[in-house]
Protein backbone atom coordinates (compact mmCIF):
# COMPACT_ATOMS: atom_id res chain seq x y z
CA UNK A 1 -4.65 -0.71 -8.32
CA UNK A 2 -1.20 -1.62 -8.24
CA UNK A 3 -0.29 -5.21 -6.10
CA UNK A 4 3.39 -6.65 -5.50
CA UNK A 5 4.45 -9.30 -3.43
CA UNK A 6 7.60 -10.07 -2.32
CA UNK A 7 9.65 -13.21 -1.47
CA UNK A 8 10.15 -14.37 1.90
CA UNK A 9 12.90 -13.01 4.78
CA UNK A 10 12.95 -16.90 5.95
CA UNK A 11 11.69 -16.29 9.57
CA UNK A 12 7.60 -16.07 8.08
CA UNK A 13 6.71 -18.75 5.08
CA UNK A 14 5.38 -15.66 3.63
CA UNK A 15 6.25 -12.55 2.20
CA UNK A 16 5.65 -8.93 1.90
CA UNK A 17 2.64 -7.30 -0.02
CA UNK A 18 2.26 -3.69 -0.73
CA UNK A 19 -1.01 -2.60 -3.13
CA UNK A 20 -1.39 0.82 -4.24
CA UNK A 21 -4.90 2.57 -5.55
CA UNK A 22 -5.94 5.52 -6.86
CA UNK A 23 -8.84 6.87 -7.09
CA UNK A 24 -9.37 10.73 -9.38
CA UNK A 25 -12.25 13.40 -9.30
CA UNK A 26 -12.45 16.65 -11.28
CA UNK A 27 -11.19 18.17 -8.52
CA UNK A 28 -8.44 15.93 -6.54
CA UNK A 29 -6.71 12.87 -6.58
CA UNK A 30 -6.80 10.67 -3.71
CA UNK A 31 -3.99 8.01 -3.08
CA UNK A 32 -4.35 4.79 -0.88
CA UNK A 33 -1.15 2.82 0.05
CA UNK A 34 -1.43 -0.63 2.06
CA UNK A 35 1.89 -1.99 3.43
CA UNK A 36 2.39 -5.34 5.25
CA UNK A 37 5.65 -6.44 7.20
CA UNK A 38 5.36 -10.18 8.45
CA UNK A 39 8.28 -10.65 10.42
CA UNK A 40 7.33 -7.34 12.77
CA UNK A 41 3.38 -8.98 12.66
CA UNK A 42 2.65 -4.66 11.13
CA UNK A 43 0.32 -3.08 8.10
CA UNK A 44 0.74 0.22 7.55
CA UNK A 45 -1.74 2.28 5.64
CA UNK A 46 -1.09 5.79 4.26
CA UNK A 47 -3.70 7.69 2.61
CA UNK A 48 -3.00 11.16 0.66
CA UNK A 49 -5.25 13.56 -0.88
CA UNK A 50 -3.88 16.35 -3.91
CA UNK A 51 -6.64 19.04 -4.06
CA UNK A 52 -7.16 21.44 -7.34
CA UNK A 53 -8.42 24.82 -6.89
């Protein structure tokens, strides 16, 4: 997967992390995307899915 981590706003001590995997079959690729915000206490997760035929 893919991590980054970002620097602080100043109102948390810590900062952002996003992480992005990926996971492929024959027949799709599935995408998993993880998403924190400190300073609004918020994750966010978005999930796609890219089918063949």
């Amino acid at each position: 997967g893919l991590y980054c981590e970002f620097g602080s706003s100043g109102r948390m001590p810590c900062g952002a992390v996003s992480f992005i995997y990926t996971e492929t079959r024959s027949k799709h690729l599935l995408i998993q995307a993880f998403h924190t915000f400190p300073d609004d206490f918020a994750l966010v997760k978005s999930e796609t899915v890219i089918r063949l035929p």
